[in-house]
PDB file of N, CA and C in Angstrom:
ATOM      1  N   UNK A   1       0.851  -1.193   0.000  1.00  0.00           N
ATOM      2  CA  UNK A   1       0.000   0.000   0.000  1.00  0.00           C
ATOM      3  C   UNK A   1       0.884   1.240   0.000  1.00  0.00           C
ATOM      4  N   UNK A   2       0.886   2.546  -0.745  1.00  0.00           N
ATOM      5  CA  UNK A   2       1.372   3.471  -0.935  1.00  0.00           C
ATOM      6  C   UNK A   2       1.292   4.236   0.023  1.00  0.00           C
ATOM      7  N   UNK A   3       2.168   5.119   0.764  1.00  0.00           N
ATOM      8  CA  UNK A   3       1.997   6.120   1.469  1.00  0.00           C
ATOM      9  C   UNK A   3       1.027   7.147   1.009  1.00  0.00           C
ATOM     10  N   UNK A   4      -0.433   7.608   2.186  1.00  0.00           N
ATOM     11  CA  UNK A   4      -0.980   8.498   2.018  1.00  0.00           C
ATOM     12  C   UNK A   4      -0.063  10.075   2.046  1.00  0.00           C
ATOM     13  N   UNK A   5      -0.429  10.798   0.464  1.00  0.00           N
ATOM     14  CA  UNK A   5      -0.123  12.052   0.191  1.00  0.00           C
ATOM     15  C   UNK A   5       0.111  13.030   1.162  1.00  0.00           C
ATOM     16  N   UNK A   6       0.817  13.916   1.772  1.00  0.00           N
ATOM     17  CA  UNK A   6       0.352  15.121   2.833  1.00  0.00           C
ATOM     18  C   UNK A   6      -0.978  16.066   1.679  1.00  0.00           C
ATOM     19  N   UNK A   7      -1.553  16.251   2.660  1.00  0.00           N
ATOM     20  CA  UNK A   7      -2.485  17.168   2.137  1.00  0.00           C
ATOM     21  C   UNK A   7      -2.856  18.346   2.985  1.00  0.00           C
ATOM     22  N   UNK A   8      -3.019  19.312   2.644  1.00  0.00           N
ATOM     23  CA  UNK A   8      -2.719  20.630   3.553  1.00  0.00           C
ATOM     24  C   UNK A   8      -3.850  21.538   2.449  1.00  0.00           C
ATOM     25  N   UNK A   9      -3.751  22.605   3.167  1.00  0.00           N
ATOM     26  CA  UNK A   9      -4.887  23.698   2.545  1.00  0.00           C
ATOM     27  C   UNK A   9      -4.342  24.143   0.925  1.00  0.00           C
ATOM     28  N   UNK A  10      -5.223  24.047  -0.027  1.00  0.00           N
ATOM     29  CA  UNK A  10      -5.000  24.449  -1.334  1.00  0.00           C
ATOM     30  C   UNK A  10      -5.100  23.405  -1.869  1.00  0.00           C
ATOM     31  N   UNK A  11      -5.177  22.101  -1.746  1.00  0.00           N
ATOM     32  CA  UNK A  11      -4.950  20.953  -2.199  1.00  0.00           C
ATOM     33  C   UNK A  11      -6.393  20.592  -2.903  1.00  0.00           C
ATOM     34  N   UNK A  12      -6.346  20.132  -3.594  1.00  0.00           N
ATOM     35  CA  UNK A  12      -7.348  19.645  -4.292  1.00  0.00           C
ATOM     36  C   UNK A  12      -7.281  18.027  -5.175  1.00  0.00           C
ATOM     37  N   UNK A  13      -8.595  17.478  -5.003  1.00  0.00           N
ATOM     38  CA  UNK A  13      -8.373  16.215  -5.819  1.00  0.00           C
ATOM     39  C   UNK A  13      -9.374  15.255  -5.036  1.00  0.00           C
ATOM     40  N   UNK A  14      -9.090  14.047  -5.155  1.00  0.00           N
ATOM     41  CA  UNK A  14      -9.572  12.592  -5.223  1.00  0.00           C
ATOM     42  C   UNK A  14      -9.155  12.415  -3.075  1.00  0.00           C
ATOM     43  N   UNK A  15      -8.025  12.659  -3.179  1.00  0.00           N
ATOM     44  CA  UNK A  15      -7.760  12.575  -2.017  1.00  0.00           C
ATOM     45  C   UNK A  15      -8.359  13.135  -0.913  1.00  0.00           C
ATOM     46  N   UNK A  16      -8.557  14.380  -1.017  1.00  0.00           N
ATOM     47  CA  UNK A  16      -9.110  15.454  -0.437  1.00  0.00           C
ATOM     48  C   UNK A  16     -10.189  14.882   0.004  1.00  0.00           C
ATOM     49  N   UNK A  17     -10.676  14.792  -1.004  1.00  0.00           N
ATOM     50  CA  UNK A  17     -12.591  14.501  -0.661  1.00  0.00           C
ATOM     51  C   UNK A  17     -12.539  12.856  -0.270  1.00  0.00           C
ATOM     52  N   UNK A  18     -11.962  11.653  -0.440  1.00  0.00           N
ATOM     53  CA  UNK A  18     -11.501  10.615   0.602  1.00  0.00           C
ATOM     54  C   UNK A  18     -11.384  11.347   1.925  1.00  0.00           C
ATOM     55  N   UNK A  19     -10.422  12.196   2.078  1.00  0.00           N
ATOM     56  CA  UNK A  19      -9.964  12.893   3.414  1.00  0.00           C
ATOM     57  C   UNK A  19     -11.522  13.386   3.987  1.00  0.00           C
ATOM     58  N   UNK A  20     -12.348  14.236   3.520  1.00  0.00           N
ATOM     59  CA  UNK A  20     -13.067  14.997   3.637  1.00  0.00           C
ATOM     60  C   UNK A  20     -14.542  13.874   4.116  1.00  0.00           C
ATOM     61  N   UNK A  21     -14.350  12.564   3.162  1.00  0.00           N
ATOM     62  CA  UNK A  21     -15.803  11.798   3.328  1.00  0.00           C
ATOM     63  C   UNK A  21     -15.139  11.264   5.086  1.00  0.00           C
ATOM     64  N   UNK A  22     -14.173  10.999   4.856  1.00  0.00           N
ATOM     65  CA  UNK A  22     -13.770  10.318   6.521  1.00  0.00           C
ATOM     66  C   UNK A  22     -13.889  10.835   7.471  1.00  0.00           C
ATOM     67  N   UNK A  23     -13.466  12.258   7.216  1.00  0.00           N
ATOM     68  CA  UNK A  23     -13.957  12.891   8.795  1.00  0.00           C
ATOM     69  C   UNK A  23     -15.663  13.266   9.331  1.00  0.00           C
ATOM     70  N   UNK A  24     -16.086  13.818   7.962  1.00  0.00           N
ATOM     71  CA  UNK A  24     -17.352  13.356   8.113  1.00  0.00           C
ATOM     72  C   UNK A  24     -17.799  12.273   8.353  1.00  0.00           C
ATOM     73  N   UNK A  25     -17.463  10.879   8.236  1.00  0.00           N
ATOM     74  CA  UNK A  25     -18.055   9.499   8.880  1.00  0.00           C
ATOM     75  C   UNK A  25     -17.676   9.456  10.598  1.00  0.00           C
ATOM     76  N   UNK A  26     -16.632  10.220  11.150  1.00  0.00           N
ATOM     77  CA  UNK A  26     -16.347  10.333  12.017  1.00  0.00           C
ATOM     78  C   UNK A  26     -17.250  11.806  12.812  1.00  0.00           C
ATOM     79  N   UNK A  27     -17.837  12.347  12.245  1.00  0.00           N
ATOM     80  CA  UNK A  27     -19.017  13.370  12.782  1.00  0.00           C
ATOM     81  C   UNK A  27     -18.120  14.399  12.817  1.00  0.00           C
ATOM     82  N   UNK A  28     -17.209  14.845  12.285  1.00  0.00           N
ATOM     83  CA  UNK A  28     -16.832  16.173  12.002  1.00  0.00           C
ATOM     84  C   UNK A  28     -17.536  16.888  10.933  1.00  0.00           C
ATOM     85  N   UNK A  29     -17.728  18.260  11.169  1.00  0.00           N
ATOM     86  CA  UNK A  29     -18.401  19.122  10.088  1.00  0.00           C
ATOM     87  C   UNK A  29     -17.644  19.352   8.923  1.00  0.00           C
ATOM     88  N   UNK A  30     -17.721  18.914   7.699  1.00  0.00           N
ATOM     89  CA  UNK A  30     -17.247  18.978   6.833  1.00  0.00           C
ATOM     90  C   UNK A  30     -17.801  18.693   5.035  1.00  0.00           C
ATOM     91  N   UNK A  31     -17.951  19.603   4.269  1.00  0.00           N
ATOM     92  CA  UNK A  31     -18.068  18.869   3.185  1.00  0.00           C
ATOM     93  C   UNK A  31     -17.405  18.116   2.360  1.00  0.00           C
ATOM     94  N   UNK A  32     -17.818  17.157   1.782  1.00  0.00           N
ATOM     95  CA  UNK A  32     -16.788  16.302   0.597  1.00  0.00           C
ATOM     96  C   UNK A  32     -16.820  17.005  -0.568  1.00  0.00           C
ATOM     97  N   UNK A  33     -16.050  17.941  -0.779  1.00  0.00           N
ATOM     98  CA  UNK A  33     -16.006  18.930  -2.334  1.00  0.00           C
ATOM     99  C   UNK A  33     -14.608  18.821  -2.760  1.00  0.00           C
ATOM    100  N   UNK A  34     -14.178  17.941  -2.577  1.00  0.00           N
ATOM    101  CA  UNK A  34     -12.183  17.640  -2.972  1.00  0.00           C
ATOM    102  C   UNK A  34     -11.844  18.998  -2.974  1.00  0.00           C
ATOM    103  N   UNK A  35     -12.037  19.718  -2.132  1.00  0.00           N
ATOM    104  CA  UNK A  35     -11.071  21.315  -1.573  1.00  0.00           C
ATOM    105  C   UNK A  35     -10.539  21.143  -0.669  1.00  0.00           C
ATOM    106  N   UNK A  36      -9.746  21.009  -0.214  1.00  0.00           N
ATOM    107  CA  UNK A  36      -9.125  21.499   1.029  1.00  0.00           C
ATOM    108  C   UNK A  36      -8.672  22.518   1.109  1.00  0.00           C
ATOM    109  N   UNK A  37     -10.417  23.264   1.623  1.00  0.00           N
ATOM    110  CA  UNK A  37     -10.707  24.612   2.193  1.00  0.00           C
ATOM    111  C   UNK A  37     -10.781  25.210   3.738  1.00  0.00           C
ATOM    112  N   UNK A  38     -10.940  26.064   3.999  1.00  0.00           N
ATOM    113  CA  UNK A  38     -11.024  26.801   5.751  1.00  0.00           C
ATOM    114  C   UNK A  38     -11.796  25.331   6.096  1.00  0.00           C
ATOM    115  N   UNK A  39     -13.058  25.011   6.267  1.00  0.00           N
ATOM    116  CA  UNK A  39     -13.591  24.138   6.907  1.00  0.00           C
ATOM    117  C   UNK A  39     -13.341  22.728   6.745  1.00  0.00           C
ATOM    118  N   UNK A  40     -12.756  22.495   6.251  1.00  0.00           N
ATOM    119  CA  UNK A  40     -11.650  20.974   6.214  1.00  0.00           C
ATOM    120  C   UNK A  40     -10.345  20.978   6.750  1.00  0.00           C
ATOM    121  N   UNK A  41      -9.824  22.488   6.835  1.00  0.00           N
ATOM    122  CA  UNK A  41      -8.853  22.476   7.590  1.00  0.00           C
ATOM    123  C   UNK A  41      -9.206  22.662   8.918  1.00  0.00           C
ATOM    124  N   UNK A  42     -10.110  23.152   9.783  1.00  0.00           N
ATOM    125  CA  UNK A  42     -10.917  23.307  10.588  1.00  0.00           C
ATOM    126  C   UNK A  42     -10.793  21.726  11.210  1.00  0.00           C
ATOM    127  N   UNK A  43     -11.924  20.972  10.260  1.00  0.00           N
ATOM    128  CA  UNK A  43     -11.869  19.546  10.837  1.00  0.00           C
ATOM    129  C   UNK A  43     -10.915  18.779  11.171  1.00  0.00           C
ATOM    130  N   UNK A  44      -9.639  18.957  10.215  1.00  0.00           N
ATOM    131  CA  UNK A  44      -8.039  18.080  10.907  1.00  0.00           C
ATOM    132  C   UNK A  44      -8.013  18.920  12.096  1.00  0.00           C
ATOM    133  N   UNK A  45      -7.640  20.154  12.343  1.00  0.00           N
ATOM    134  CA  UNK A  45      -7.639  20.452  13.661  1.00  0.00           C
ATOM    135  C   UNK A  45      -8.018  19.826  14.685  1.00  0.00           C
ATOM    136  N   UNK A  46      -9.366  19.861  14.464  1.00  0.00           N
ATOM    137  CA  UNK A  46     -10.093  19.759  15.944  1.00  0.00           C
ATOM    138  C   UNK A  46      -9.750  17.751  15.849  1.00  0.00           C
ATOM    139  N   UNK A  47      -9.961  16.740  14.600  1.00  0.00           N
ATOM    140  CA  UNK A  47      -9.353  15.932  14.833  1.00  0.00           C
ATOM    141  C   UNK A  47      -7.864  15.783  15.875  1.00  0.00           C
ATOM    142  N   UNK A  48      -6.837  16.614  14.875  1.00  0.00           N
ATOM    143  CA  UNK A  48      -5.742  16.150  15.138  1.00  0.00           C
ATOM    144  C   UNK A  48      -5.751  16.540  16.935  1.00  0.00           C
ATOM    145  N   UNK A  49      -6.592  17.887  17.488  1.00  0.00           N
ATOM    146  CA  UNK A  49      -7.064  18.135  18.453  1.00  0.00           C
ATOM    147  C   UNK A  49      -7.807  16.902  19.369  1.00  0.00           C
ATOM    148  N   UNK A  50      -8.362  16.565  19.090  1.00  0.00           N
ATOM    149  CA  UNK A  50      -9.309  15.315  19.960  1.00  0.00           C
ATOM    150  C   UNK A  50      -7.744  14.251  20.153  1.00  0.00           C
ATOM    151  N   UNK A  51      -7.715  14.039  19.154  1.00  0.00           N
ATOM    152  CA  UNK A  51      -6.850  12.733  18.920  1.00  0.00           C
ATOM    153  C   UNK A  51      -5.214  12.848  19.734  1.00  0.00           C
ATOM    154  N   UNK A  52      -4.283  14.187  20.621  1.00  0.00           N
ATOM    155  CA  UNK A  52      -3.829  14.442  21.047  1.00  0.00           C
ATOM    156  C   UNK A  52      -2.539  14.354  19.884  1.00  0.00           C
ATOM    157  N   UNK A  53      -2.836  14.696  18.834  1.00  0.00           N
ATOM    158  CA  UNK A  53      -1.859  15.059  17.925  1.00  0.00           C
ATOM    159  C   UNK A  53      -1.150  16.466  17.633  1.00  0.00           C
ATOM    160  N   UNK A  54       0.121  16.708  17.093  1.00  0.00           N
ATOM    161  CA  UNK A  54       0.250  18.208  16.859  1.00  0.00           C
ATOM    162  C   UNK A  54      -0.735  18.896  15.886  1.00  0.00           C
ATOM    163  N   UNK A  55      -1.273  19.997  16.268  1.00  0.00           N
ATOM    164  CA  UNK A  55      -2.716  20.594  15.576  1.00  0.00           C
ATOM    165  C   UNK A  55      -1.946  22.221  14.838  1.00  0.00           C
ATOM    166  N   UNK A  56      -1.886  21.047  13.296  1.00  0.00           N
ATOM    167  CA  UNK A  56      -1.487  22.042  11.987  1.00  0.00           C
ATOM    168  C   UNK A  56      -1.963  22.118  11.142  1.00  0.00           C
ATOM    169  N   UNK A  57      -3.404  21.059  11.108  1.00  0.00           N
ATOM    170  CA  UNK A  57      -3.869  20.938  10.056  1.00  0.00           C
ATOM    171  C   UNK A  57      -3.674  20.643   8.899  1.00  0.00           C
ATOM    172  N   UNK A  58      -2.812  19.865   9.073  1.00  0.00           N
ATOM    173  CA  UNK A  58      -2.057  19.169   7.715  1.00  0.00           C
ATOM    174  C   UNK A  58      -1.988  17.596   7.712  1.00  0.00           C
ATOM    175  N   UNK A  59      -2.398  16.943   7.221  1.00  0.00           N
ATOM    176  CA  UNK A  59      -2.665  15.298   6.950  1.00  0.00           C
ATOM    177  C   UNK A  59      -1.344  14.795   6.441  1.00  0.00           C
ATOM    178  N   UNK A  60      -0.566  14.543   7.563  1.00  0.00           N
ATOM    179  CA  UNK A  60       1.079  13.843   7.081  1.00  0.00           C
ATOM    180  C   UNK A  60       0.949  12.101   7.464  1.00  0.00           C
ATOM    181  N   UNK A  61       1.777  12.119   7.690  1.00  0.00           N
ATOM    182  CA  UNK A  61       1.689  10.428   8.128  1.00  0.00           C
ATOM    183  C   UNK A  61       1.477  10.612   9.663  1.00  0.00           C
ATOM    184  N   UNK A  62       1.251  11.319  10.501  1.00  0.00           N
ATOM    185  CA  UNK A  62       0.946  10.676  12.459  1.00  0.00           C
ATOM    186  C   UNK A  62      -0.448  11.076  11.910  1.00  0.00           C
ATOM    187  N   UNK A  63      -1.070  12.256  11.538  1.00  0.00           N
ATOM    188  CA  UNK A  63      -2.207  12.309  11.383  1.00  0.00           C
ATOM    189  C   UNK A  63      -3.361  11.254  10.042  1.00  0.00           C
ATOM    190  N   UNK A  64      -2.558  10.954   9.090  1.00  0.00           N
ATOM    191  CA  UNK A  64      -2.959   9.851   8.284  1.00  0.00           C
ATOM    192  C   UNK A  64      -3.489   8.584   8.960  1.00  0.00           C
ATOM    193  N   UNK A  65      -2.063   7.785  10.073  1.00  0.00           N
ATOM    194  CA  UNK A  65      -2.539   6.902  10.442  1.00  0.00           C
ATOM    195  C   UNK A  65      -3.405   6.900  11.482  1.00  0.00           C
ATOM    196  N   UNK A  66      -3.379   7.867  12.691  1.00  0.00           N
ATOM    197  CA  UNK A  66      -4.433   8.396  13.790  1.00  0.00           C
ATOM    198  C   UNK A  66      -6.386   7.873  13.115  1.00  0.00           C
ATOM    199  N   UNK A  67      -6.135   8.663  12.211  1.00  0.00           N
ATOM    200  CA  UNK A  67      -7.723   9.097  10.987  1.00  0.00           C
ATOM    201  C   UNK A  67      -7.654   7.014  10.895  1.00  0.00           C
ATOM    202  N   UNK A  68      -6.735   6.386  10.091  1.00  0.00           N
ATOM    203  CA  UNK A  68      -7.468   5.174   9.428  1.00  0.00           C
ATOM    204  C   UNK A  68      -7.574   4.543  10.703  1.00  0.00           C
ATOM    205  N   UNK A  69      -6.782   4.561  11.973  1.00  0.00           N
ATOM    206  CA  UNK A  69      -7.161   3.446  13.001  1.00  0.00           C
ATOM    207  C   UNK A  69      -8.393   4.249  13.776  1.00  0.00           C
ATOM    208  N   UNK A  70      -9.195   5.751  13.728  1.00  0.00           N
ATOM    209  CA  UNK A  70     -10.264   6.044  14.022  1.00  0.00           C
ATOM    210  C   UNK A  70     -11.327   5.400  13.442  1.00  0.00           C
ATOM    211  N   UNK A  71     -11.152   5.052  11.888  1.00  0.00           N
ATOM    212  CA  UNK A  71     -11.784   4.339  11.281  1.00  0.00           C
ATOM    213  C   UNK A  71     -12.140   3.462  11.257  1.00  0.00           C
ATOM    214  N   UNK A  72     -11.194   2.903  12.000  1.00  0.00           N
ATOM    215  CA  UNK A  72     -11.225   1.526  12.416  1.00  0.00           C
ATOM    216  C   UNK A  72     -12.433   1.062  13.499  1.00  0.00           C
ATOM    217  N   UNK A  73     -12.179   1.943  13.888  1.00  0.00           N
ATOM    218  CA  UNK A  73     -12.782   1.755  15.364  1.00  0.00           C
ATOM    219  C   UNK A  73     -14.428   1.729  14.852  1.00  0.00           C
ATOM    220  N   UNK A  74     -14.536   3.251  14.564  1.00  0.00           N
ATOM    221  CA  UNK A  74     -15.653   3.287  13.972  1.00  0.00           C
ATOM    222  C   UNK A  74     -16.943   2.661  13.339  1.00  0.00           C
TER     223      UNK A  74
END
């Protein structure tokens, strides 16, 4: 399996909105519009926030894997 992309604000694509449907399955406010706009960056926050991660809002690898084993759970 390939390392998930960093994705950070400006980003756009396929990923994004993967990124974007997940946190929404996890009850964060967010739309799936493959932007990673103010309110998707918003949602890694308060994720990477809940989850006791560094809160930059940027989807690297601690916050990548944090998100799929939330998923998990889920």
């Amino acid at each position: 399996m390939s390392e998930m992309p960093i994705l950070q604000p400006g980003i756009t694509g396929q990923e994004v909105e993967r990124l974007q449907s997940d946190l929404s399955r996890l009850g964060y406010e967010v739309t799936a519009n493959g932007i990673f706009d103010e309110p998707t960056e918003n949602a890694v926050k308060k994720f990477q926030q809940d989850n006791n991660l560094t809160v930059d809002g940027i989807v690297a690898a601690q916050t990548g894997r944090a998100l799929g084993m939330a998923l998990a759970k889920a």
